[in-house]
C-alpha atoms as a PDB file:
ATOM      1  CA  UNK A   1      35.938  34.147 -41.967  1.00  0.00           C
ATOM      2  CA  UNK A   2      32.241  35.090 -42.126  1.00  0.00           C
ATOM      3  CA  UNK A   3      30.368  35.682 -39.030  1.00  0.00           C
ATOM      4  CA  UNK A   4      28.138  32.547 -39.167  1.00  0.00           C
ATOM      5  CA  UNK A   5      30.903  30.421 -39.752  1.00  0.00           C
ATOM      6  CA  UNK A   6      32.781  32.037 -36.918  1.00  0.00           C
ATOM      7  CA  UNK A   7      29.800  31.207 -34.947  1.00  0.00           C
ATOM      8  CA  UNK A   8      29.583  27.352 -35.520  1.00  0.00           C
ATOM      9  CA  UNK A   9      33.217  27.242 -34.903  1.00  0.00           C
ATOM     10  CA  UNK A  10      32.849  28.487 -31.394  1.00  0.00           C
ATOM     11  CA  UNK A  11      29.620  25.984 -30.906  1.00  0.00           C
ATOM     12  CA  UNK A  12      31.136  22.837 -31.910  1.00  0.00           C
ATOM     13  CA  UNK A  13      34.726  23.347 -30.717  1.00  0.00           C
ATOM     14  CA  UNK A  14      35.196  20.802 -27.869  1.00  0.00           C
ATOM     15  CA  UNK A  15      31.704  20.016 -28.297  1.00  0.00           C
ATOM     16  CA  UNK A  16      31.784  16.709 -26.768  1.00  0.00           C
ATOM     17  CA  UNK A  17      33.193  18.715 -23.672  1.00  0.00           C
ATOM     18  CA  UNK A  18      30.515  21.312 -23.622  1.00  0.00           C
ATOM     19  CA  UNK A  19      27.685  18.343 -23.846  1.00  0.00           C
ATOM     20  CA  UNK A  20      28.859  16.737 -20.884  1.00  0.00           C
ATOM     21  CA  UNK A  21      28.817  20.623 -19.127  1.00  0.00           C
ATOM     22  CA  UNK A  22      25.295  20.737 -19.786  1.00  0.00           C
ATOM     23  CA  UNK A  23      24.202  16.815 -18.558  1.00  0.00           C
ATOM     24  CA  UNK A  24      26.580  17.353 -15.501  1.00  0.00           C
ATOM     25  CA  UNK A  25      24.937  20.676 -14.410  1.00  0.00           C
ATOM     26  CA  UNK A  26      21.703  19.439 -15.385  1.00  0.00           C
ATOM     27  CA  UNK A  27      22.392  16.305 -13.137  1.00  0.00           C
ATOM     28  CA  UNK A  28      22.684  18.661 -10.651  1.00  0.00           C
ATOM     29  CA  UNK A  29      20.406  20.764 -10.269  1.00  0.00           C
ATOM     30  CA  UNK A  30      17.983  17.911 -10.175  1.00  0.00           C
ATOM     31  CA  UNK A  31      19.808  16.754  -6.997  1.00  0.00           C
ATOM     32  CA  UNK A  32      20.131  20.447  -5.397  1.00  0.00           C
ATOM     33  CA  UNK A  33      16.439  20.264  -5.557  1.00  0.00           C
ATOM     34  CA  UNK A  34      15.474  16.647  -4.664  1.00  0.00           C
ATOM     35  CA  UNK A  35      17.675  17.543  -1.403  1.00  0.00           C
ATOM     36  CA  UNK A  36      16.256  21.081  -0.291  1.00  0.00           C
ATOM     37  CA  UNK A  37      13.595  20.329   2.310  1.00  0.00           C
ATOM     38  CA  UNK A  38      10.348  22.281   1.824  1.00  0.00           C
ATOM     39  CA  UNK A  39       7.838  23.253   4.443  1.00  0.00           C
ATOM     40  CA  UNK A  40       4.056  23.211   3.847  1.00  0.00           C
ATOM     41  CA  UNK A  41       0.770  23.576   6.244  1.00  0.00           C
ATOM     42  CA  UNK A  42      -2.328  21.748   5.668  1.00  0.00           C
ATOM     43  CA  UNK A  43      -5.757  21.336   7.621  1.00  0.00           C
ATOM     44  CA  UNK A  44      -6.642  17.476   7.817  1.00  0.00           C
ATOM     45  CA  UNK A  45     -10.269  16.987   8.080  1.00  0.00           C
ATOM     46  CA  UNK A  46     -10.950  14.219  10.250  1.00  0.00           C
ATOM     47  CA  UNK A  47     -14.139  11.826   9.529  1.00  0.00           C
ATOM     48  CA  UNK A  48     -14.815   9.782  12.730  1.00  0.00           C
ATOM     49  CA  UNK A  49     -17.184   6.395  12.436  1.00  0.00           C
ATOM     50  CA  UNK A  50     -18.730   4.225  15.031  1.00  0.00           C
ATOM     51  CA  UNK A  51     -19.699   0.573  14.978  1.00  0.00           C
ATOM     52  CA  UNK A  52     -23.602   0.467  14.115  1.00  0.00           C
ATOM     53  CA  UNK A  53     -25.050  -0.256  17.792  1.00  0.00           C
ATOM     54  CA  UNK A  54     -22.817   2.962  19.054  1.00  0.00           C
ATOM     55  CA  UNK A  55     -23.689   7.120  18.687  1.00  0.00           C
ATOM     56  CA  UNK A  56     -20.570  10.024  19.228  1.00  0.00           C
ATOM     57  CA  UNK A  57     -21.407  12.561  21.381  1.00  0.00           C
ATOM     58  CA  UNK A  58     -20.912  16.043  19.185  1.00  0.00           C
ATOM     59  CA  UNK A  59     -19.923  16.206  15.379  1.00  0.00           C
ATOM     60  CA  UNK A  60     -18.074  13.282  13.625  1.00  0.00           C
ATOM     61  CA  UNK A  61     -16.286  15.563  11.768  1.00  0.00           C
ATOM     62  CA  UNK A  62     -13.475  16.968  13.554  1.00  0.00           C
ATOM     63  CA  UNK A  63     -10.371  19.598  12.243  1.00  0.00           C
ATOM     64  CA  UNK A  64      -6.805  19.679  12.885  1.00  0.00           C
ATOM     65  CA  UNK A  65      -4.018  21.732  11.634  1.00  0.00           C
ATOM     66  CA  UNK A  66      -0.116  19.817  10.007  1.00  0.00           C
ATOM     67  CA  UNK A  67       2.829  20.742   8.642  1.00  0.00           C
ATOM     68  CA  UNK A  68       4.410  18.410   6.126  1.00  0.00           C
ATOM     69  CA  UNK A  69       7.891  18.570   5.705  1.00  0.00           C
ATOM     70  CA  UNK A  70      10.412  16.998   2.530  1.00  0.00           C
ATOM     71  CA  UNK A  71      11.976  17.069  -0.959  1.00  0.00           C
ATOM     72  CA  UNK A  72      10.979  20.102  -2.576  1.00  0.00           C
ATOM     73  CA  UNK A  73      10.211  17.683  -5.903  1.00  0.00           C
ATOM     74  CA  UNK A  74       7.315  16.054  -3.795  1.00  0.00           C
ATOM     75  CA  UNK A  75       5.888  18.997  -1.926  1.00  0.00           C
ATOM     76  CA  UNK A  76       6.468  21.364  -4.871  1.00  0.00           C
ATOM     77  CA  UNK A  77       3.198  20.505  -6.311  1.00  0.00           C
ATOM     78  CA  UNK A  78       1.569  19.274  -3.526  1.00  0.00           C
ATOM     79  CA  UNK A  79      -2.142  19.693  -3.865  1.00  0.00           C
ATOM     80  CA  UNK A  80      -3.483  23.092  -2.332  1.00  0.00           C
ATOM     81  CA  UNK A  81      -6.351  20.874  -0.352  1.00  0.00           C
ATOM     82  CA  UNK A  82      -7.246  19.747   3.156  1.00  0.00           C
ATOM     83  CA  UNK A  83      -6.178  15.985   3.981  1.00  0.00           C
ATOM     84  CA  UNK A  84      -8.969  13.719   5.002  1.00  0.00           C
ATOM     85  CA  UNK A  85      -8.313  10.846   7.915  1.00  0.00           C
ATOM     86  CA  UNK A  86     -10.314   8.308   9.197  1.00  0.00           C
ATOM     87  CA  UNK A  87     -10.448   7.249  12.490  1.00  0.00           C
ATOM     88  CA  UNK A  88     -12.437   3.974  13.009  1.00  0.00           C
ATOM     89  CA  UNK A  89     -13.857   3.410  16.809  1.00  0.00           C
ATOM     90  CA  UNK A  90     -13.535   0.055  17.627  1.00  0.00           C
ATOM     91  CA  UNK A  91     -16.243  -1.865  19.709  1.00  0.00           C
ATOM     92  CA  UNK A  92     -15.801  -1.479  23.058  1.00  0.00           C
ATOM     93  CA  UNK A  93     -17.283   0.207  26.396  1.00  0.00           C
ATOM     94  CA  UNK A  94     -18.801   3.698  26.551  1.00  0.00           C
ATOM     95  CA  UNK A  95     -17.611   6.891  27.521  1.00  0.00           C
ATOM     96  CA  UNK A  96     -14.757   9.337  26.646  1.00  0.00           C
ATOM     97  CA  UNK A  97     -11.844   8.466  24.004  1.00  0.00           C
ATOM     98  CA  UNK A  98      -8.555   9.516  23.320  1.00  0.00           C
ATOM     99  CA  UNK A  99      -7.316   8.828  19.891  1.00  0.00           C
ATOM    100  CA  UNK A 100      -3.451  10.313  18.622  1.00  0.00           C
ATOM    101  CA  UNK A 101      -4.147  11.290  14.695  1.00  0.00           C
ATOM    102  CA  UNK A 102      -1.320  10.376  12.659  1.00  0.00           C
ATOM    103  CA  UNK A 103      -0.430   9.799   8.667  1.00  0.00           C
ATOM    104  CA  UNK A 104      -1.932   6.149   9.002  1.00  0.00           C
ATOM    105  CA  UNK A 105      -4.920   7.496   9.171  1.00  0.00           C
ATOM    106  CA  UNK A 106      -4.932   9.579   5.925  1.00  0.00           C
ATOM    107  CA  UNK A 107      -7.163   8.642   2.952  1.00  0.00           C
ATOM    108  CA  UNK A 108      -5.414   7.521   0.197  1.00  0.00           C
ATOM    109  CA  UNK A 109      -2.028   6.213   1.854  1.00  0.00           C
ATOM    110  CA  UNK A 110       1.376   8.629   2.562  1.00  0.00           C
ATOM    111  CA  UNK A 111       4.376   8.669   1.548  1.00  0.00           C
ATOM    112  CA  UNK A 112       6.885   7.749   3.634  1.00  0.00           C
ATOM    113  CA  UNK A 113       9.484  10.376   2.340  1.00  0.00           C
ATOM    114  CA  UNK A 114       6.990  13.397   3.262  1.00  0.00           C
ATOM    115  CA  UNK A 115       6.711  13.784   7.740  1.00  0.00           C
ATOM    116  CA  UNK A 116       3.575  14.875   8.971  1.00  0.00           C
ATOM    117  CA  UNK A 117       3.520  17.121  11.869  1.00  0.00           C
ATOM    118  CA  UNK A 118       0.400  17.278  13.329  1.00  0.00           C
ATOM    119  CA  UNK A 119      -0.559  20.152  15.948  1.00  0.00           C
ATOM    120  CA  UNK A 120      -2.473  19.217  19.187  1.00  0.00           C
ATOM    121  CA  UNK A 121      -2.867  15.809  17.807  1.00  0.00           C
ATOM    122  CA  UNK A 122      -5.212  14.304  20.326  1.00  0.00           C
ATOM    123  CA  UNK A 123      -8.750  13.948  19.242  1.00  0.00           C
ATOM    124  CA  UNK A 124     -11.666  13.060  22.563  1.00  0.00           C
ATOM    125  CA  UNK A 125     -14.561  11.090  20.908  1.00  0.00           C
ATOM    126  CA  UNK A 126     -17.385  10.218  23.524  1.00  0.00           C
ATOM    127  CA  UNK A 127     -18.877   7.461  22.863  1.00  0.00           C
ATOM    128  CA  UNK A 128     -23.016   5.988  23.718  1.00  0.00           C
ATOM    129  CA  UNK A 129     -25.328   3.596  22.962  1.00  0.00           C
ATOM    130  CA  UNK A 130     -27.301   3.918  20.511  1.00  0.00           C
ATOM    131  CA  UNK A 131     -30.694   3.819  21.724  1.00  0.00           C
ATOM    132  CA  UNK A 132     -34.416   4.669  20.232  1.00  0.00           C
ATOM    133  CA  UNK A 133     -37.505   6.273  22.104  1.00  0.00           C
ATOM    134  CA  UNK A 134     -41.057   7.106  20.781  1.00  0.00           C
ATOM    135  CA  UNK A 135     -42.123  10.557  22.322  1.00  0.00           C
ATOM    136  CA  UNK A 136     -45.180  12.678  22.598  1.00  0.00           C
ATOM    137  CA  UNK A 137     -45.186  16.109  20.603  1.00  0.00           C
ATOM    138  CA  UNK A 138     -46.339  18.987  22.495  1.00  0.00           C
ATOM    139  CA  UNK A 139     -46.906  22.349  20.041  1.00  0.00           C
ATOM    140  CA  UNK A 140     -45.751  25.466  21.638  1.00  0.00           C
ATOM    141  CA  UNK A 141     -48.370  28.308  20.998  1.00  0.00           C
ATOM    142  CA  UNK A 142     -47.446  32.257  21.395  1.00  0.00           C
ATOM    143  CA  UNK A 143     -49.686  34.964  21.489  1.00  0.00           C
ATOM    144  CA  UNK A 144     -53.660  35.067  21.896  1.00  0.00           C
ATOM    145  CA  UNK A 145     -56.472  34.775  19.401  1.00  0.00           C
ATOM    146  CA  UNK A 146     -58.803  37.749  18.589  1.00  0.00           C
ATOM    147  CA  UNK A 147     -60.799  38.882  21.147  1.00  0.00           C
ATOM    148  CA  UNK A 148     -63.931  37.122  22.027  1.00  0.00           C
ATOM    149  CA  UNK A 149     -62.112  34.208  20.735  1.00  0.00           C
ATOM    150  CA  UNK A 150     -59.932  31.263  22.306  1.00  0.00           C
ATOM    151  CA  UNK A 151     -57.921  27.713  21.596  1.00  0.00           C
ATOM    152  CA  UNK A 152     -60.514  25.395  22.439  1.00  0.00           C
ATOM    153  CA  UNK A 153     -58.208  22.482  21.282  1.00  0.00           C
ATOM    154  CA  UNK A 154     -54.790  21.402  19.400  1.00  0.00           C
ATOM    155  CA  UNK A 155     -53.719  18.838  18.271  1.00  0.00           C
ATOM    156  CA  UNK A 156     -50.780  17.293  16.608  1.00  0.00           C
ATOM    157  CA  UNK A 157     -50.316  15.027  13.679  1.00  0.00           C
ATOM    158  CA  UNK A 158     -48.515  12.676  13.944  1.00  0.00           C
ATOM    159  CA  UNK A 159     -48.867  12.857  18.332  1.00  0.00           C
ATOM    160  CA  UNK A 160     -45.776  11.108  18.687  1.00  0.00           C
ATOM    161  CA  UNK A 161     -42.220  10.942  16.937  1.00  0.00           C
ATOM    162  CA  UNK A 162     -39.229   8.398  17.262  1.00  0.00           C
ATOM    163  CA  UNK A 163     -35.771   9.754  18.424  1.00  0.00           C
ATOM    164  CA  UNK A 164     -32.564   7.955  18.119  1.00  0.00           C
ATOM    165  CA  UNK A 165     -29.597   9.161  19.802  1.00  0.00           C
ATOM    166  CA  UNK A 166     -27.177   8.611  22.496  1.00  0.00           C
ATOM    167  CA  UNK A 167     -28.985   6.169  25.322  1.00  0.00           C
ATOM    168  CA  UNK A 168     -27.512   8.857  28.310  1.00  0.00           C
ATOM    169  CA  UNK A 169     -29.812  11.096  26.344  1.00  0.00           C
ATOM    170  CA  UNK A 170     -32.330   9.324  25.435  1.00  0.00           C
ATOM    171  CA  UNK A 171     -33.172   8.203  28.453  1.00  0.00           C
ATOM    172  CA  UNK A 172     -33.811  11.548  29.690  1.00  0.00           C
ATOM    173  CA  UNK A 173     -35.824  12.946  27.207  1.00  0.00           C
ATOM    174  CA  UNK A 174     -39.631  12.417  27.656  1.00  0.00           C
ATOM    175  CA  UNK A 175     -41.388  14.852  24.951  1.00  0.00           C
ATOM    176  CA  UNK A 176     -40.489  16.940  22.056  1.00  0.00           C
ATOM    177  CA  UNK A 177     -41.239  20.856  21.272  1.00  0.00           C
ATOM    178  CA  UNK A 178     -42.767  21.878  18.142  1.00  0.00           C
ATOM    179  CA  UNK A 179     -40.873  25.733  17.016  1.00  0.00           C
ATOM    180  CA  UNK A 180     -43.305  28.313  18.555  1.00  0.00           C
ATOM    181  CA  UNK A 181     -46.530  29.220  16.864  1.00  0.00           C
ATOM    182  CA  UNK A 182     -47.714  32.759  16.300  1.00  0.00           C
ATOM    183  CA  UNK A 183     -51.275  32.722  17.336  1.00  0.00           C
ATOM    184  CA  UNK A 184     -52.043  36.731  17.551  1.00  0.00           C
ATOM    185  CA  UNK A 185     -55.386  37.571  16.363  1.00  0.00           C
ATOM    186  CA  UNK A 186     -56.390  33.950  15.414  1.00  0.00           C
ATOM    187  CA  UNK A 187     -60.146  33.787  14.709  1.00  0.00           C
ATOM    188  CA  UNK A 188     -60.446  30.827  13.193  1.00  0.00           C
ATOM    189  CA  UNK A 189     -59.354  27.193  12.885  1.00  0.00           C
ATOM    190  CA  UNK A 190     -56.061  26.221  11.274  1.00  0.00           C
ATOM    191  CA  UNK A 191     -54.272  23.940  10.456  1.00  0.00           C
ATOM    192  CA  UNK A 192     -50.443  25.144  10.288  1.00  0.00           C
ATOM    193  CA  UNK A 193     -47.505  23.236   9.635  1.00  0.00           C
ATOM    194  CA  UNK A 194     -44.059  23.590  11.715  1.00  0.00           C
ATOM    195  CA  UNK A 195     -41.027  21.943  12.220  1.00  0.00           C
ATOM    196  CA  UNK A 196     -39.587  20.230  15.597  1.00  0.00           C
ATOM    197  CA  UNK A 197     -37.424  22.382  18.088  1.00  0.00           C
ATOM    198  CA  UNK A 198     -33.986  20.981  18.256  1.00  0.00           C
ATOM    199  CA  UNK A 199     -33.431  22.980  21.803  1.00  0.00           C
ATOM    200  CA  UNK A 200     -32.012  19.555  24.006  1.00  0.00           C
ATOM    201  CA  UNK A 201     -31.757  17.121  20.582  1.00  0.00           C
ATOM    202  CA  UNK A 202     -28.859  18.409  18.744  1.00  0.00           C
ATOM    203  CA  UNK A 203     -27.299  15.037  18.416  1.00  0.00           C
ATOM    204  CA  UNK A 204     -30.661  13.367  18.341  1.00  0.00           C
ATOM    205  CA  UNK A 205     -32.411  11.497  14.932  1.00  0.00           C
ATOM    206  CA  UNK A 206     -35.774  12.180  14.654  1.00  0.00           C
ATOM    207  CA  UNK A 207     -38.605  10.240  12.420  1.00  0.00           C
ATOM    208  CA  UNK A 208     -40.193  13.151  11.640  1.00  0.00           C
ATOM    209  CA  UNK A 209     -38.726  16.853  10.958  1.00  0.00           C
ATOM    210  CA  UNK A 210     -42.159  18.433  10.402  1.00  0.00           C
ATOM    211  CA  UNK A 211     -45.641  18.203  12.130  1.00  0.00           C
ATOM    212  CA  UNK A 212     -49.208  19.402  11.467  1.00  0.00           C
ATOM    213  CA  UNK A 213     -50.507  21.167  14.702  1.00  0.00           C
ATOM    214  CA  UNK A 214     -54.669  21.722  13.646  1.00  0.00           C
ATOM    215  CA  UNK A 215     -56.003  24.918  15.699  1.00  0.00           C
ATOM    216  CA  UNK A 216     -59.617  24.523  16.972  1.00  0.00           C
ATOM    217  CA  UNK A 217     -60.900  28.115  17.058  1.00  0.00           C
ATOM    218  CA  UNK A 218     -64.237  28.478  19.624  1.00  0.00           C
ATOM    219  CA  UNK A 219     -65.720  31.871  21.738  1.00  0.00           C
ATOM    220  CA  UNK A 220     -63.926  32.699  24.704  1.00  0.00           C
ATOM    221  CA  UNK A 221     -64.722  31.643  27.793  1.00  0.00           C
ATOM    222  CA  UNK A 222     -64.730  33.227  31.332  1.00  0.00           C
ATOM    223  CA  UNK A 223     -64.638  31.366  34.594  1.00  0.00           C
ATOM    224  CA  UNK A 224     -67.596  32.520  37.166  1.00  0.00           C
ATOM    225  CA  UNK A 225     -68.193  31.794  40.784  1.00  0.00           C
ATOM    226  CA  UNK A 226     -71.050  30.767  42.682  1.00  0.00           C
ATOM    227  CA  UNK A 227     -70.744  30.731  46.261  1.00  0.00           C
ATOM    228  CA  UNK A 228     -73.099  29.477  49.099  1.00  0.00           C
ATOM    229  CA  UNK A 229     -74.213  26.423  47.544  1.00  0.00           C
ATOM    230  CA  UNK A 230     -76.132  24.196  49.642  1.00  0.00           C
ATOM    231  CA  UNK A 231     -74.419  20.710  49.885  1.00  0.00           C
ATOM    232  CA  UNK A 232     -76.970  17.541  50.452  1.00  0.00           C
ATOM    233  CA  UNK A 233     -76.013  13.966  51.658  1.00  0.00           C
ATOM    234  CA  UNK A 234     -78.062  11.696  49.273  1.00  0.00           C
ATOM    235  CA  UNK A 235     -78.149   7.484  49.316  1.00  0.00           C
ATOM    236  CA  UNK A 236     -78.669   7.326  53.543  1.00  0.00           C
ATOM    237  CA  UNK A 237     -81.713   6.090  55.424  1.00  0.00           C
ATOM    238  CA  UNK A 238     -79.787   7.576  58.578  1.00  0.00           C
ATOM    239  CA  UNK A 239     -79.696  10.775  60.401  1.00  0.00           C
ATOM    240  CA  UNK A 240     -76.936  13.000  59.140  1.00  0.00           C
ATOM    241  CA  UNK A 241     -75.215  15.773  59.570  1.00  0.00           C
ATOM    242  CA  UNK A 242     -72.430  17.819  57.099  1.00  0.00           C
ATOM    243  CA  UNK A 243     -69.844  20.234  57.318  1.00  0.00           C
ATOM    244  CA  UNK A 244     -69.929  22.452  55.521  1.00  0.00           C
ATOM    245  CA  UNK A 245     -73.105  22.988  54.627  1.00  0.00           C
ATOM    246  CA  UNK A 246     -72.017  25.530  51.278  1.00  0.00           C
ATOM    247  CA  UNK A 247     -69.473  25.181  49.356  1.00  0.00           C
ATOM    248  CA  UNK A 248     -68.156  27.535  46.314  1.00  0.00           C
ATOM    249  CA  UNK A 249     -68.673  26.225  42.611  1.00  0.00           C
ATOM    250  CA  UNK A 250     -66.733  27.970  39.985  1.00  0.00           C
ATOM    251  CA  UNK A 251     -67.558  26.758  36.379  1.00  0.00           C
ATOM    252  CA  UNK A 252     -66.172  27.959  33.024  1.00  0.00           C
ATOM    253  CA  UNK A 253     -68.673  29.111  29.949  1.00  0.00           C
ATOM    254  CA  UNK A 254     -68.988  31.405  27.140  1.00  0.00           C
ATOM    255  CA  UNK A 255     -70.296  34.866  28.582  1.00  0.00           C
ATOM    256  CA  UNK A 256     -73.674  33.809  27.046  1.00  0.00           C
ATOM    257  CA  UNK A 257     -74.231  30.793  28.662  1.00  0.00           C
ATOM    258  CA  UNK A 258     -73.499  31.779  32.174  1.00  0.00           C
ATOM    259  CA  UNK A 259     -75.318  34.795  32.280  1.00  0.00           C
ATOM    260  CA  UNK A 260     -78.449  32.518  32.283  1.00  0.00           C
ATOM    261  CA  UNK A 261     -76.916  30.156  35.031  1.00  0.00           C
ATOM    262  CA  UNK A 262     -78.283  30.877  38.574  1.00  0.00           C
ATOM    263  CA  UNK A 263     -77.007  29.319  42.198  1.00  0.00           C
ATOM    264  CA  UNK A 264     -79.972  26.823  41.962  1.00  0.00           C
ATOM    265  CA  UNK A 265     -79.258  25.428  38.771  1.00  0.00           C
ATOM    266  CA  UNK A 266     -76.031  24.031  40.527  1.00  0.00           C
ATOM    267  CA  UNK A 267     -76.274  21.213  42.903  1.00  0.00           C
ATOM    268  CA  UNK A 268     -73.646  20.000  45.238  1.00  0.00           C
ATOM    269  CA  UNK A 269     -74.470  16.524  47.266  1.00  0.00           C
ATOM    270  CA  UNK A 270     -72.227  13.807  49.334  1.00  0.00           C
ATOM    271  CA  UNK A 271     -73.376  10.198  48.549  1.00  0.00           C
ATOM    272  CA  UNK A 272     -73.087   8.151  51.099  1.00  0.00           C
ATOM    273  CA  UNK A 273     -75.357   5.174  50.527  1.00  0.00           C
ATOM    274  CA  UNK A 274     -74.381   2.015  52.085  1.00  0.00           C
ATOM    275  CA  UNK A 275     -72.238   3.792  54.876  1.00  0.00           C
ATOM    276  CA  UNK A 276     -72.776   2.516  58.878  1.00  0.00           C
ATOM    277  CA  UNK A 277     -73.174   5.031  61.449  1.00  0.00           C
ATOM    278  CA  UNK A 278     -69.917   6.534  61.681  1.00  0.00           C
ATOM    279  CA  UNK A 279     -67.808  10.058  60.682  1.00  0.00           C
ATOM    280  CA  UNK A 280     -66.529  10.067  57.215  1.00  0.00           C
ATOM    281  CA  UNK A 281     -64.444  12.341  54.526  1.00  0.00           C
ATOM    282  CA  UNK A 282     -66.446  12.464  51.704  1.00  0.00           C
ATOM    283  CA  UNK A 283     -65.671  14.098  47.958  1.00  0.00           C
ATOM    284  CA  UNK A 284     -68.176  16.736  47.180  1.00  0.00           C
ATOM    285  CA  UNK A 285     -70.071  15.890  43.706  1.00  0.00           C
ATOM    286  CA  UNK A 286     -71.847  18.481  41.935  1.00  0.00           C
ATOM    287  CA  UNK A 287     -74.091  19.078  38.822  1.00  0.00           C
ATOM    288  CA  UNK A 288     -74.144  21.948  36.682  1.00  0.00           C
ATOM    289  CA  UNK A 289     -75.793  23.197  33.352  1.00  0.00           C
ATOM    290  CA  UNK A 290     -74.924  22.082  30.045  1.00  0.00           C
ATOM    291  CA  UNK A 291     -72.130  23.585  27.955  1.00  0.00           C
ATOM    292  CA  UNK A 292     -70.316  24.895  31.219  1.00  0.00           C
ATOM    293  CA  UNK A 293     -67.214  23.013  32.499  1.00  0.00           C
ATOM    294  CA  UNK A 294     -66.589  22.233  36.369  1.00  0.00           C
ATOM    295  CA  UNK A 295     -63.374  24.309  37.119  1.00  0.00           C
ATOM    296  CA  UNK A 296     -63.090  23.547  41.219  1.00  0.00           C
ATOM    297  CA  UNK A 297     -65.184  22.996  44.037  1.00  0.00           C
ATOM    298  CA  UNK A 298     -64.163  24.799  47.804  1.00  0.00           C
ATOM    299  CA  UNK A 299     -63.674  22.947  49.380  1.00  0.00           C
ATOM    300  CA  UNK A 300     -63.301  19.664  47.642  1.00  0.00           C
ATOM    301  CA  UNK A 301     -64.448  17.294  50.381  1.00  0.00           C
ATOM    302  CA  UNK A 302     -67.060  17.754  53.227  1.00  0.00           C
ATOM    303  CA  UNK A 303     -67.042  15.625  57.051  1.00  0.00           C
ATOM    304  CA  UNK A 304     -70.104  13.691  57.054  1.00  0.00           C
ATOM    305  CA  UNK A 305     -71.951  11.992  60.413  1.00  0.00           C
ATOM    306  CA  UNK A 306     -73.887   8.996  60.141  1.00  0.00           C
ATOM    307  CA  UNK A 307     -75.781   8.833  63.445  1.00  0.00           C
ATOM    308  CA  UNK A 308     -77.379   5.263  64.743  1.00  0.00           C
ATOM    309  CA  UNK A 309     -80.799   6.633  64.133  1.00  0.00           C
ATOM    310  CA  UNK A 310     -83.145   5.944  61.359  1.00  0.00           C
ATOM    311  CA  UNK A 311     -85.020   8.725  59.632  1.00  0.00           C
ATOM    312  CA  UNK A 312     -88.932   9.188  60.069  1.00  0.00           C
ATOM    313  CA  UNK A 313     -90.978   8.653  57.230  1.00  0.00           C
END
């Protein structure tokens, strides 16, 4: 007998037999393997929303590891991705949360077969009203210009912003912070554009990411005393008396300007028309030159007598 025909005996001898061999331990191996258990660990990604008139304290996205447990043939293949839940808040009073995340929350539906195991389960969600503000905007400037010059003025466009956020918040805030603003050896007027500090509004909305803060360049200016200025009571057809009789005037001007400005070209005075005879505390006004400001007066108010006797002509 040749060797192929040797061959095809053995093969279909009892063939039937050998068939049913194969689809029996073929038959089994599927069901070996539908009934080993397999282990896997996943990160769920949890998405949390809020009904419209509420805010969550922190991130809405929150993270928490599982294990998933069942028949190899369903875990086998399972996709090598995080799960994503949702967790719904429903309307209710403010404050702290406790929600337990479990597989009815996963996207998508589970299936029931496959248990989900998930580690430190418990997710806090601290809840707020939602509530909306307008604010000033204040820039925050570092630094100084170049010498012999100074910030006369800044100002910020737009002045004020809208912030939405959490009404505990909210509440509390009452102006916003531009980033800082490098100034050094500024000696001219700019207009520079810079976003909003988040410092105190990390859960915050804002209208407006991104202001214009315009830089009004002038000469520096120096603050100069002038002491012993006489004070005069004006406005009274009475005989008087003040004390004190000097005060101190300090103004503020480029060096040029008050170089020029002498004690008499300041003038201090108490008006007191319409007063009866009596002893009053009166605010001292003054005058000074042009293109100076008034920085203070010492003292600020002066003790004036009113006696019951008319002034000669």
């Amino acid at each position: 007998m040749s060797p192929r025909r040797r061959l095809l005996t053995i093969i279909f001898n009892n063939f039937g037999y050998k068939a049913a061999a194969i689809v029996l331990a073929t038959l089994l191996w599927y069901t070996v393997q539908g009934e080993e258990v397999l282990e896997i660990n996943r990160r769920i990604v949890v998405n949390v929303t809020v009904p419209e008139n509420l805010m969550i304290m922190g991130s809405a996205t929150r993270f928490k590891d599982a294990t998933l447990r069942g028949p190899r043939v369903l875990l086998g293949d399972f996709p090598r991705r995080d799960l994503e839940a949702q967790l719904r808040v429903i309307p209710g009073q403010s404050g702290q949360r406790r929600y337990r995340i479990d597989r009815d929350h996963i996207v998508g539906g589970w299936d029931q077969r496959i248990s989900l195991t998930v580690h430190e389960p418990y997710v806090l969600v601290t809840v707020d009203e939602k509530a909306t503000k307008t604010v000033p905007v204040r820039p925050v400037l570092q630094g100084a210009a170049a010498e012999g010059s100074m910030i006369e003025r800044s100002v910020v466009e737009p002045e004020s912003i809208t912030v939405t956020g959490l009404k505990t918040e909210i509440t509390r805030i009452k102006e916003v912070l531009t980033e800082p603003i490098d100034v050094t050896g500024l000696s001219s007027s700019k207009n520079i554009e810079t976003n909003i500090s988040r410092i105190g509004l990390v859960d915050a909305q804002l209208s407006e990411q991104r202001v214009t803060v315009k830089l009004s360049i002038g000469e520096q200016k120096i603050n100069k005393r002038f002491p012993a200025v006489p004070v005069e009571v004006t406005g009274s057809e009475y005989v008087n008396s003040i004390r004190p009789q000097q005060v101190e005037i300090i103004i503020q001007g480029t060096p040029g300007v008050l170089e020029k400005v002498k004690n008499q070209d300041l003038r201090a005075f108490v008006e007191v028309r319409e007063l009866a005879p009596g002893r009053y505390e009166r605010e001292i006004k003054v005058k000074i030159p042009p293109e100076t400001t008034l920085i203070e007066t010492v003292p600020a108010n002066a003790t004036v007598e009113i006696y019951n006797q008319k002034r000669l002509n």
